[in-house]
C-alpha atoms as a PDB file:
ATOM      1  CA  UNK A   1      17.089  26.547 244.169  1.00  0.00           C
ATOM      2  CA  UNK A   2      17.556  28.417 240.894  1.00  0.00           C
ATOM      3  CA  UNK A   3      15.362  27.430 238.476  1.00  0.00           C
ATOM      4  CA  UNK A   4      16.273  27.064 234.326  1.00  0.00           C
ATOM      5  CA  UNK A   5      14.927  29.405 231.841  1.00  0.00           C
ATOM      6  CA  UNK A   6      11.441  27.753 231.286  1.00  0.00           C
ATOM      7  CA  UNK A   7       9.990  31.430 229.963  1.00  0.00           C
ATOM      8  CA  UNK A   8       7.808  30.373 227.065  1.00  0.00           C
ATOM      9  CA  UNK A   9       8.135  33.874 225.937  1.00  0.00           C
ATOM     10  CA  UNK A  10       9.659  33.975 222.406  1.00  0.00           C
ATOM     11  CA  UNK A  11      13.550  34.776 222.771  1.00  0.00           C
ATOM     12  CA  UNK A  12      14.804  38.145 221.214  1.00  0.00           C
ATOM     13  CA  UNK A  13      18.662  37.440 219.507  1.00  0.00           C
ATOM     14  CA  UNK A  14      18.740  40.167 217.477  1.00  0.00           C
ATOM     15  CA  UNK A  15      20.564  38.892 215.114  1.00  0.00           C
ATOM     16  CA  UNK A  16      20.295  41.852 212.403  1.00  0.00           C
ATOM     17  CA  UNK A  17      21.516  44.416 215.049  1.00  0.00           C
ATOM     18  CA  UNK A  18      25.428  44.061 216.366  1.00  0.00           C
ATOM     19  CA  UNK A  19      26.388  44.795 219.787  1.00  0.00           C
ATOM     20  CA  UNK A  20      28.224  48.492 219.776  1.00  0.00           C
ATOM     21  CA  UNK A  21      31.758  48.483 221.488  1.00  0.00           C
ATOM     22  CA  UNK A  22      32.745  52.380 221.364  1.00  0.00           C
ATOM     23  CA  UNK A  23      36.292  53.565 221.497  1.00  0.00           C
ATOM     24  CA  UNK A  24      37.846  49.771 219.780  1.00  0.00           C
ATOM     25  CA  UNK A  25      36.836  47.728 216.797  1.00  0.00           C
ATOM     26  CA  UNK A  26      36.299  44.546 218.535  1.00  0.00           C
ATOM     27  CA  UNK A  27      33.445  43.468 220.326  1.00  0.00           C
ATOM     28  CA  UNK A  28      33.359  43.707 224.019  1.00  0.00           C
ATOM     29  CA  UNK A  29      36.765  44.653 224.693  1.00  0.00           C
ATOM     30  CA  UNK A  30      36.390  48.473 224.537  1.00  0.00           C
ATOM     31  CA  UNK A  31      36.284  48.708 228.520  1.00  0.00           C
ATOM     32  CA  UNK A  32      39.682  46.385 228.646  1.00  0.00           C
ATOM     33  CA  UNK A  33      43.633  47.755 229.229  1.00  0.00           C
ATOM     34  CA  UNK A  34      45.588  49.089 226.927  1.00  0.00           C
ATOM     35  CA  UNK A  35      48.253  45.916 226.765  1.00  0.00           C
ATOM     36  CA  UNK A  36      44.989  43.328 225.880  1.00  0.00           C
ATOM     37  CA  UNK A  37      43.936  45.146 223.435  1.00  0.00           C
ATOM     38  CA  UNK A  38      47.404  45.516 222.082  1.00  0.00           C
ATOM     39  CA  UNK A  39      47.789  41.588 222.363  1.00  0.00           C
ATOM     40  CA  UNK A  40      43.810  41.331 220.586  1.00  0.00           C
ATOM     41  CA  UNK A  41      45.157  43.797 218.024  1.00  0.00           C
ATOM     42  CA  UNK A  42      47.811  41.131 216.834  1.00  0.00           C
ATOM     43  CA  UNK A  43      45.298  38.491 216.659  1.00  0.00           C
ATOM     44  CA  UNK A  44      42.504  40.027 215.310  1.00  0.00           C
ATOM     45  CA  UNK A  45      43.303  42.220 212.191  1.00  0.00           C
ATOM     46  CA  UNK A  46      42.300  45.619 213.333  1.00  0.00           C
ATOM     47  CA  UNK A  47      41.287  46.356 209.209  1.00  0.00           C
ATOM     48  CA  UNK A  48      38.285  43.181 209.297  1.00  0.00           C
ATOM     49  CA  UNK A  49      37.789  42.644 212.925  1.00  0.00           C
ATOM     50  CA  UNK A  50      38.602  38.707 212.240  1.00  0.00           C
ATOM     51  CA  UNK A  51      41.304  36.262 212.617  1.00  0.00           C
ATOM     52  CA  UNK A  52      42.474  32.761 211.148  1.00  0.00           C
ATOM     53  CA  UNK A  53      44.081  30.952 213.949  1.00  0.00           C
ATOM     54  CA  UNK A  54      45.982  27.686 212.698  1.00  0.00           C
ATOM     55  CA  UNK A  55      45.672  25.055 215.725  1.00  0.00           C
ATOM     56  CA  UNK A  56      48.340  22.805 216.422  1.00  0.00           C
ATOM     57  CA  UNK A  57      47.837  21.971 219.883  1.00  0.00           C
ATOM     58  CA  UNK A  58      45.713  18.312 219.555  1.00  0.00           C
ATOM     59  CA  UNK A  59      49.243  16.799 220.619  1.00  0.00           C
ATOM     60  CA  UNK A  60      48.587  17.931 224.104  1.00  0.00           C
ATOM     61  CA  UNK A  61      45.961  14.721 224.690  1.00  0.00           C
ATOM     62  CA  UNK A  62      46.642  12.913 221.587  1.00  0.00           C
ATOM     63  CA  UNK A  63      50.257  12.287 221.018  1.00  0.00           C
ATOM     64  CA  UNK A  64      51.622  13.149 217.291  1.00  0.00           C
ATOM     65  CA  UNK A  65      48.107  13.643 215.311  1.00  0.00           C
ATOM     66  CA  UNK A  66      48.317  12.975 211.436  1.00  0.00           C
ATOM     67  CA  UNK A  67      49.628  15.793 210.154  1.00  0.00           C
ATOM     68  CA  UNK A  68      51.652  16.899 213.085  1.00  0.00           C
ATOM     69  CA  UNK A  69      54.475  13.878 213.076  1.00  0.00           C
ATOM     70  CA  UNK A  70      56.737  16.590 212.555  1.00  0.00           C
ATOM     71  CA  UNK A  71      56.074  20.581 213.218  1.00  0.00           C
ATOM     72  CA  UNK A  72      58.970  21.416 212.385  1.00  0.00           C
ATOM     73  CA  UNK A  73      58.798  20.390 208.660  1.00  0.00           C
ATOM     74  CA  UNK A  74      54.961  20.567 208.283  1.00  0.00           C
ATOM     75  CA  UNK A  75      53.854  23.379 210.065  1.00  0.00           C
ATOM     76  CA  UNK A  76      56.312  25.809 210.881  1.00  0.00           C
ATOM     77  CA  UNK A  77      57.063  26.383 206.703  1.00  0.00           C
ATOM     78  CA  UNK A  78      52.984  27.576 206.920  1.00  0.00           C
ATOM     79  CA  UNK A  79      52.919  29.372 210.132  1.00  0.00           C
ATOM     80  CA  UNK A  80      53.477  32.911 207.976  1.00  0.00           C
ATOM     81  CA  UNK A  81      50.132  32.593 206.551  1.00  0.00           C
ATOM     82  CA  UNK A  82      48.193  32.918 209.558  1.00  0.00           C
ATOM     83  CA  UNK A  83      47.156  35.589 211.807  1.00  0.00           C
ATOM     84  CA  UNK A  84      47.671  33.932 214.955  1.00  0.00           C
ATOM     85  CA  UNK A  85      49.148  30.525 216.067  1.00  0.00           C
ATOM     86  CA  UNK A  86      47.759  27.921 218.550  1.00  0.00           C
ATOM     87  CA  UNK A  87      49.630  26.016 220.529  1.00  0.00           C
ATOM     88  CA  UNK A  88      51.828  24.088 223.499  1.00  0.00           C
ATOM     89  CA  UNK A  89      55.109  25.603 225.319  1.00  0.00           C
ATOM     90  CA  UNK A  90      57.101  22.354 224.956  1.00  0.00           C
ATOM     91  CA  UNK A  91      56.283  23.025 220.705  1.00  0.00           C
ATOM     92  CA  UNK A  92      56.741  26.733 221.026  1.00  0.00           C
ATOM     93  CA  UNK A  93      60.502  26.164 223.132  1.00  0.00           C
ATOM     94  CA  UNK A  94      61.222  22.985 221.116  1.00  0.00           C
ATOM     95  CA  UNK A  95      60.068  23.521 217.203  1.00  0.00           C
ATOM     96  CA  UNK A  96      59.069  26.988 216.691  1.00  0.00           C
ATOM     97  CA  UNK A  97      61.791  29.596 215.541  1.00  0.00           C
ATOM     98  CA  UNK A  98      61.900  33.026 217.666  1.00  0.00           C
ATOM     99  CA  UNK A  99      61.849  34.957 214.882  1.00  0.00           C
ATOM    100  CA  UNK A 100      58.254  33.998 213.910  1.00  0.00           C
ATOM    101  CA  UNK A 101      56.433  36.797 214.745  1.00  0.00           C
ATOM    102  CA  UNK A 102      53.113  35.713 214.512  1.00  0.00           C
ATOM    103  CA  UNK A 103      51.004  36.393 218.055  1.00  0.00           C
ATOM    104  CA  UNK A 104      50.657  33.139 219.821  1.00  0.00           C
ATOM    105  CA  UNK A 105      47.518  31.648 221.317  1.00  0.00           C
ATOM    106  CA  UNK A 106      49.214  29.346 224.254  1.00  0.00           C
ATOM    107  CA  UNK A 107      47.266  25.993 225.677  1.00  0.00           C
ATOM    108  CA  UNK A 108      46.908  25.996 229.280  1.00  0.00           C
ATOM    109  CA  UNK A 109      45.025  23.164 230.485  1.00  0.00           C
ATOM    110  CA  UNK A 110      45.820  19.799 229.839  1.00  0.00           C
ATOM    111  CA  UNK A 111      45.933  16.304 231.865  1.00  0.00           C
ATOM    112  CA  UNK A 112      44.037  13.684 231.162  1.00  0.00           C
ATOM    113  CA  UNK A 113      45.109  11.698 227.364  1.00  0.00           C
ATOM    114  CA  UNK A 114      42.183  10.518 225.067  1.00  0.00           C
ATOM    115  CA  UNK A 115      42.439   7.097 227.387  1.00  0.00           C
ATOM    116  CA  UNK A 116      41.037   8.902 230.108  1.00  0.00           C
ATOM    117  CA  UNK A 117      38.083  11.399 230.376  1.00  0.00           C
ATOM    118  CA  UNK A 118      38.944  14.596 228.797  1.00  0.00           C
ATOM    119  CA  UNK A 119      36.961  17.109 231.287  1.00  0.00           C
ATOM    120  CA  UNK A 120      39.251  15.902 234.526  1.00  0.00           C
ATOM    121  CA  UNK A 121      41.558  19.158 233.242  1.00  0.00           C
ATOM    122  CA  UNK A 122      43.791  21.192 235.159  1.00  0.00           C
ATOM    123  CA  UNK A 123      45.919  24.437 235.075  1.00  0.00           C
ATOM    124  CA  UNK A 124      49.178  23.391 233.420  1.00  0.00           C
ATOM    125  CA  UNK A 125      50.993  26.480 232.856  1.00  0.00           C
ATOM    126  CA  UNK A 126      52.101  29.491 235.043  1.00  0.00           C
ATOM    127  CA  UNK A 127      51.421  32.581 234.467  1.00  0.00           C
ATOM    128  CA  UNK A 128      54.799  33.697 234.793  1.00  0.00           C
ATOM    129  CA  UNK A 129      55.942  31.498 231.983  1.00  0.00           C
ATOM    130  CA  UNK A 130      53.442  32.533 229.787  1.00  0.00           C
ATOM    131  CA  UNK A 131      54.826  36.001 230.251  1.00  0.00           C
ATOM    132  CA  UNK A 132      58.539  34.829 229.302  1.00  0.00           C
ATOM    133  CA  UNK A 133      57.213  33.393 225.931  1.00  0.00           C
ATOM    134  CA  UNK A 134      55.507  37.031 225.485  1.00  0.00           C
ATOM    135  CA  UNK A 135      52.267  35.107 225.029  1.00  0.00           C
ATOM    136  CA  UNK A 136      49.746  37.131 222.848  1.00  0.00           C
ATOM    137  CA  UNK A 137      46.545  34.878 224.616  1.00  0.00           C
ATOM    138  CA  UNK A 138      45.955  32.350 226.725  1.00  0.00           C
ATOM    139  CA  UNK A 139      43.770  29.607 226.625  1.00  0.00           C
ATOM    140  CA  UNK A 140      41.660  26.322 227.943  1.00  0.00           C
ATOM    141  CA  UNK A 141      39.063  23.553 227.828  1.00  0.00           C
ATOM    142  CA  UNK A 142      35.823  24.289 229.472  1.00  0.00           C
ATOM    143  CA  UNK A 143      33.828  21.291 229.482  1.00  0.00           C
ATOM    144  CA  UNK A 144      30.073  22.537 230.209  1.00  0.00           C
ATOM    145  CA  UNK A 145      28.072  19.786 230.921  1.00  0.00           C
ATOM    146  CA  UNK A 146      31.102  17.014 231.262  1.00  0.00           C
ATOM    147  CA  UNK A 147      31.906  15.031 234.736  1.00  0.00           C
ATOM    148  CA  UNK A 148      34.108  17.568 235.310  1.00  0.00           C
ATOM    149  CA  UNK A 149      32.147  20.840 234.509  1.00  0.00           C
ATOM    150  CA  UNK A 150      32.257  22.870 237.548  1.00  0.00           C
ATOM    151  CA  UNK A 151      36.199  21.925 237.419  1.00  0.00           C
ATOM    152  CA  UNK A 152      37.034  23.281 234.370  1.00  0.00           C
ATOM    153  CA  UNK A 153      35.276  26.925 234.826  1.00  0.00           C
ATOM    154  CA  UNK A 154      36.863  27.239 237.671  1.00  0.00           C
ATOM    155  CA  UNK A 155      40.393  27.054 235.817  1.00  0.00           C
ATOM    156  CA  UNK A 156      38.763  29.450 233.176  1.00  0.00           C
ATOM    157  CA  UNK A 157      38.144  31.635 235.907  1.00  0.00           C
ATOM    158  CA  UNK A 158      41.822  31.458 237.652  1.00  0.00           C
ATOM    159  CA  UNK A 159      43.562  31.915 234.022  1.00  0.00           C
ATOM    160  CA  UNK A 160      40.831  35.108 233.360  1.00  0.00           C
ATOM    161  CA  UNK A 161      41.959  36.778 236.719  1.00  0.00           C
ATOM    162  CA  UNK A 162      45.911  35.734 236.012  1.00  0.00           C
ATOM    163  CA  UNK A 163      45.672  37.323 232.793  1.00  0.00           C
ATOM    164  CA  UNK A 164      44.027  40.324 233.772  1.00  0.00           C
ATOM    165  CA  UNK A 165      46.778  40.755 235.859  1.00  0.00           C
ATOM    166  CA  UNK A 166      49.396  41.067 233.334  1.00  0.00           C
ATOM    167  CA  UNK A 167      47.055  42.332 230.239  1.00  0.00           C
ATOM    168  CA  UNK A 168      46.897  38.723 228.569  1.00  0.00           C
ATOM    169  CA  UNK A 169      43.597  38.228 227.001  1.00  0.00           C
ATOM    170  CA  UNK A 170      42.087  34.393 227.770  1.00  0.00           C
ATOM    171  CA  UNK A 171      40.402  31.878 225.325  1.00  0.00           C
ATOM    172  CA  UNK A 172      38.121  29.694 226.450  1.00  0.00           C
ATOM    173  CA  UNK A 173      37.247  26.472 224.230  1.00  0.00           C
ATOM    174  CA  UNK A 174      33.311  25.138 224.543  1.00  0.00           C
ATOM    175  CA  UNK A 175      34.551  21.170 224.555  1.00  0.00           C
ATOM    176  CA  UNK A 176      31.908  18.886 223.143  1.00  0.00           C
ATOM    177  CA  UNK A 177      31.999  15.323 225.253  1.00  0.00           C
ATOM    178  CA  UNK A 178      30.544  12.373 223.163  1.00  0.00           C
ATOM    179  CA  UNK A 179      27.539  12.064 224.670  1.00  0.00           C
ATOM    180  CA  UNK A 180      26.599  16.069 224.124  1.00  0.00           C
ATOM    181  CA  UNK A 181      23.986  17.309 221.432  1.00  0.00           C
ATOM    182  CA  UNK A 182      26.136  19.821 219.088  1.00  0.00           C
ATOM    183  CA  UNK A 183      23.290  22.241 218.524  1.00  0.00           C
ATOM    184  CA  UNK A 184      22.793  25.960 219.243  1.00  0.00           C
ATOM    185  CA  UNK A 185      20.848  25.550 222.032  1.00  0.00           C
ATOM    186  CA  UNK A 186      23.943  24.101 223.472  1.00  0.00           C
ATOM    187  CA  UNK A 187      26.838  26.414 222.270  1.00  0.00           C
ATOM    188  CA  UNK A 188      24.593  29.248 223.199  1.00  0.00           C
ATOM    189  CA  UNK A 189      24.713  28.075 226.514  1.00  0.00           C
ATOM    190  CA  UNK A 190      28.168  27.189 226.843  1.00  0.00           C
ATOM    191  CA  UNK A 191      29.280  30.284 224.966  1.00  0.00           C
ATOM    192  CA  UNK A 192      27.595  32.663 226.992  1.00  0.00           C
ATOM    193  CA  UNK A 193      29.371  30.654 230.417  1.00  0.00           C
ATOM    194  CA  UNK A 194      32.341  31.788 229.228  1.00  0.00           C
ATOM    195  CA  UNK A 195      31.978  35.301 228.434  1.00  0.00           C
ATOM    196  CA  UNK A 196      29.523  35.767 231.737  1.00  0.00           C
ATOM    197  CA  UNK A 197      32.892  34.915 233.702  1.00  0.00           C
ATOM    198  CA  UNK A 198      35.234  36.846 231.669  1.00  0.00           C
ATOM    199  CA  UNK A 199      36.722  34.907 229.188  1.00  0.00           C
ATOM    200  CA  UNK A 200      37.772  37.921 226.243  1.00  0.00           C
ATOM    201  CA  UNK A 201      37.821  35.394 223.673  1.00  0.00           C
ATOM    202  CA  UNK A 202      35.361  32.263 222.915  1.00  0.00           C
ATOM    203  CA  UNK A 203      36.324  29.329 220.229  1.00  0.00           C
ATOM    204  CA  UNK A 204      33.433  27.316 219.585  1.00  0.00           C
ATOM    205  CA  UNK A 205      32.028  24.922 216.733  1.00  0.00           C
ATOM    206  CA  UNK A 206      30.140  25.543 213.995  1.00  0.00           C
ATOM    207  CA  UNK A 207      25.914  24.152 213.258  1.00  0.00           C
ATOM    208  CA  UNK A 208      24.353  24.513 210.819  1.00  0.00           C
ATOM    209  CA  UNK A 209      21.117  26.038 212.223  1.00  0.00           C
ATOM    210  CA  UNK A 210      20.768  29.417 214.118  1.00  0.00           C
ATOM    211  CA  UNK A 211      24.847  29.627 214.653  1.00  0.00           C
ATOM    212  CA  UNK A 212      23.856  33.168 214.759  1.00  0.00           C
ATOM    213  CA  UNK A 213      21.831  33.024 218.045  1.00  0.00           C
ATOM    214  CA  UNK A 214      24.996  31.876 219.345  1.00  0.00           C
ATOM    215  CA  UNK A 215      27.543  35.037 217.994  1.00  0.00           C
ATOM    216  CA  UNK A 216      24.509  37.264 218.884  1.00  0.00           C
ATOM    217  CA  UNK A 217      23.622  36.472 222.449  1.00  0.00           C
ATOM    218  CA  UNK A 218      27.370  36.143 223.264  1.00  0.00           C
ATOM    219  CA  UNK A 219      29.032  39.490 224.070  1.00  0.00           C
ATOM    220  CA  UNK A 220      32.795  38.673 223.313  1.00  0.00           C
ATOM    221  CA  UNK A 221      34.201  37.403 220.111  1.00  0.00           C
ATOM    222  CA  UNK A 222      33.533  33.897 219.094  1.00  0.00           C
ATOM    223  CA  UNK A 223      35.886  31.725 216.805  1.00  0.00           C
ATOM    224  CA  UNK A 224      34.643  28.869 215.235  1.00  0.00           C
ATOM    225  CA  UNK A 225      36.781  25.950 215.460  1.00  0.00           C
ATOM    226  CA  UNK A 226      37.839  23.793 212.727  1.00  0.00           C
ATOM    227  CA  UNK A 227      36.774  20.576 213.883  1.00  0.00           C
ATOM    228  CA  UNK A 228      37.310  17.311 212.260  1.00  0.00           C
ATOM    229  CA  UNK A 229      38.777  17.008 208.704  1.00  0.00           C
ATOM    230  CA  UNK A 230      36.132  17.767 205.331  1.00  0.00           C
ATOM    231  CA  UNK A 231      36.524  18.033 202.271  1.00  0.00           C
ATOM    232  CA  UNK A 232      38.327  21.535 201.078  1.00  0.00           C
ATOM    233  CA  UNK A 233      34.998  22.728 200.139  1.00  0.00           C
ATOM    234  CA  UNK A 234      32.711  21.664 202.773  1.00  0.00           C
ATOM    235  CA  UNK A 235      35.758  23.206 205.259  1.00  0.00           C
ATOM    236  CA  UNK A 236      35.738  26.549 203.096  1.00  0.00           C
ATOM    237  CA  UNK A 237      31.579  26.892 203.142  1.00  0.00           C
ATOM    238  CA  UNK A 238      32.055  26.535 206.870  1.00  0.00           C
ATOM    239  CA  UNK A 239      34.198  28.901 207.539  1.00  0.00           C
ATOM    240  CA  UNK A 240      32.184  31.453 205.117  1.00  0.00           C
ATOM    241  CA  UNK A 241      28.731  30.708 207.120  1.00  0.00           C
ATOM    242  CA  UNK A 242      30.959  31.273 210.401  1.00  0.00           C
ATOM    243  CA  UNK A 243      31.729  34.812 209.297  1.00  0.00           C
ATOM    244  CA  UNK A 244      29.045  35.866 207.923  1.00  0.00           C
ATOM    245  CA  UNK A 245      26.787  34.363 210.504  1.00  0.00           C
ATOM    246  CA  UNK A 246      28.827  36.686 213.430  1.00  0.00           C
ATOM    247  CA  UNK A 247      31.913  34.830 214.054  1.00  0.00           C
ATOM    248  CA  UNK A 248      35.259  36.770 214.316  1.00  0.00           C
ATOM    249  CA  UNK A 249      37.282  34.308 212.184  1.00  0.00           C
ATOM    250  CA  UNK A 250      38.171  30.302 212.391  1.00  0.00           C
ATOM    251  CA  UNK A 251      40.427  28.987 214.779  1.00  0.00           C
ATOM    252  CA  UNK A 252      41.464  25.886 212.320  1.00  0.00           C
ATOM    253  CA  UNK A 253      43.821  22.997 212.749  1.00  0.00           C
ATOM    254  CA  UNK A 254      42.973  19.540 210.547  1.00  0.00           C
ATOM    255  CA  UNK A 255      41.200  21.463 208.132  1.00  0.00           C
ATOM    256  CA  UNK A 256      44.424  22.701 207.243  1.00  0.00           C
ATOM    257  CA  UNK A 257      47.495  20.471 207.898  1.00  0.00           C
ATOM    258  CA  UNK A 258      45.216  17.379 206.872  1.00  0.00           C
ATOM    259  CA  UNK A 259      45.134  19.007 203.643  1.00  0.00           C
ATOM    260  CA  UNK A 260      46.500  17.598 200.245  1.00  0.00           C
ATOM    261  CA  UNK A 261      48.066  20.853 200.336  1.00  0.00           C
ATOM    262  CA  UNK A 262      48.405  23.069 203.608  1.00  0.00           C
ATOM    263  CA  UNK A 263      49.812  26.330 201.937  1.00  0.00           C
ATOM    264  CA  UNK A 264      47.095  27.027 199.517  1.00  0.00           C
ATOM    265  CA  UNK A 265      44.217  25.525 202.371  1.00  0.00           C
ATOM    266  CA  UNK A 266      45.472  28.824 204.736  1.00  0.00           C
ATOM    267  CA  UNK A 267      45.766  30.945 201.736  1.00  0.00           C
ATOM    268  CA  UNK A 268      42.081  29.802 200.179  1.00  0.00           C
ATOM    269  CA  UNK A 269      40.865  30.517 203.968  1.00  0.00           C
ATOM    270  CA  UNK A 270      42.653  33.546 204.528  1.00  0.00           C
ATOM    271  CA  UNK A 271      40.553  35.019 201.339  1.00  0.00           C
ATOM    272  CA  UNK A 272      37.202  33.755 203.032  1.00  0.00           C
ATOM    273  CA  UNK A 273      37.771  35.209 206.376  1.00  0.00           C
ATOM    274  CA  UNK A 274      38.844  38.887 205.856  1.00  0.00           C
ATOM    275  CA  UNK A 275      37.762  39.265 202.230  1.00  0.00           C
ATOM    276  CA  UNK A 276      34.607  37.373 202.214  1.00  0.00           C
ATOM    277  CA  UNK A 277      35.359  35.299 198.913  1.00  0.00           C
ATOM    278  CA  UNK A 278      32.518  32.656 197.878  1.00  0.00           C
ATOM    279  CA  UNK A 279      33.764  29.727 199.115  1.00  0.00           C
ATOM    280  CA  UNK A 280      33.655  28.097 195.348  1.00  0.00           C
ATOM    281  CA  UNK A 281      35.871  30.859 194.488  1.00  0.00           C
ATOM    282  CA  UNK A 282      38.153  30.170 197.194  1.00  0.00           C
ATOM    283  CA  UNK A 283      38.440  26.525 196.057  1.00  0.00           C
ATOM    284  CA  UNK A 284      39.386  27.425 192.828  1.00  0.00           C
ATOM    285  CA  UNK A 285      42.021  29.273 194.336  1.00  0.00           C
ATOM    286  CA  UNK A 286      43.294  26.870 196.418  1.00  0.00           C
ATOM    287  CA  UNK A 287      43.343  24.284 193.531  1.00  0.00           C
ATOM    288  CA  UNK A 288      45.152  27.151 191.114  1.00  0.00           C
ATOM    289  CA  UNK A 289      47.879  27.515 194.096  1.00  0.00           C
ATOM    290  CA  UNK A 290      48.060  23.790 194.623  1.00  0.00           C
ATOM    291  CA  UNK A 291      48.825  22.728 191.189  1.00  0.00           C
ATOM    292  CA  UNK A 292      51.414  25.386 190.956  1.00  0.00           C
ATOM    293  CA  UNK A 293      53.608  23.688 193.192  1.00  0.00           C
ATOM    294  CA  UNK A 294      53.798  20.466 190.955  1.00  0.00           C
END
């Protein structure tokens, strides 16, 4: 029987040191096909190495989320200020207009609604389909430590081989169960899962301390989700910590359409994640662009 890490040796992160990837700018993928790192390319700006992702997918398990009563009028009229956009087929074929042109990040898994238990996930799109919506990545729950643990890798590891086939990089989300501790020693873990059996992207949530043990010891990109909704500027220092503690951008969703005012939130953001702006400085801005539009 395999036996957990019990070294008392003092673990080495090497957090001052990044991992080299010759021959592409972002981390781990300089081994991978020419048509994934075409796809990363659109996600991740090739000039900063990071991405903001807008989520929109919470619908999937929890019906029309505040915010999200209506994509079409909410959300679509912001889409153009992100780099990438998260989200379901049925709202990509129903809501979103063709001629966005913004690389799409397309949920995978799904199932069980927030009545039942979240981890009994399965596959819920086809590979094939994911092709016809010309799918930039795809991605999943993976529910390390939940009932359904071993479940849930092994769709990670079914949409990582499909999308190797076909040059479509795969996201996999670390899912936090109630009853979880959020801290690094966790996300470490469950990060490194993911990468270790080939997820190319990981989206994982933010803490406070040694969040950069977690972007150090795991090889691919991570992207910090957004989480639950904060105040602008508690949202905006977390996203600045995120990047400059390893991360390779914010994958956000409430943060941003629970926002007095979504424009100027993905804006404010935007300035935080590629150009590194304090985030006091980035509130000002997004109060400046807010109070424009009265």
């Amino acid at each position: 029987m395999p036996e957990a890490d019990v070294s008392k040796k003092e673990k080495m992160y090497y957090v001052d040191t990044p991992q080299k990837t010759p021959g592409f700018f972002l981390k781990g993928a300089g081994s991978l096909d020419w048509g994934m790192k075409n796809r990363l390319s659109r996600i991740f700006n090739p000039d900063t190495g990071r991405t903001l992702m807008l989520a929109i997918d919470h619908g999937y398990f929890q019906g029309p989320t505040t915010g999200l009563e209506r994509i079409d009028l909410n959300i679509v009229p912001i889409m153009p200020y992100a780099d990438a956009l998260m989200m379901t087929r049925g709202i990509l074929r129903t809501v979103v207009p063709p001629s966005i042109t913004k690389p799409i990040v397309m949920r995978c898994s799904g199932g069980p609604s927030i009545l039942k238990e979240l981890s009994d996930e399965q596959l819920a799109v086809d590979i094939e389909d994911a092709i016809r919506m010309n799918v930039a990545a795809i991605t999943l729950q993976v529910f390390i430590g939940g009932e359904f643990e071993t479940r849930s890798v092994h769709n990670m590891t079914r949409l990582v081989d499909m999308g190797l086939r076909y040059g479509i990089p795969t996201m996999a989300v670390t899912a936090v169960g109630k009853d979880m501790v959020r801290d690094a020693r966790y996300f470490r873990l469950a990060c490194r899962i993911c990468a270790e059996l080939g997820a190319q992207i990981v989206k994982t949530y933010y803490v406070p301390e040694d969040f950069e043990t977690i972007t150090a010891s795991c090889p691919v990109p991570i992207v910090m989700a957004g989480g639950k909704k904060l105040p602008e500027l508690d949202a905006l220092t977390m996203a600045y910590n995120a990047v400059q503690q390893g991360a390779s951008g914010v994958d956000m969703g409430r943060n941003i359409f629970q926002s007095d005012a979504p424009k100027a939130m993905m804006q404010a953001v935007a300035k935080v994640v590629h150009e590194n702006m304090k985030p006091k400085d980035a509130l000002d801005l997004y109060e400046t662009i807010k109070n424009k539009k009265k």
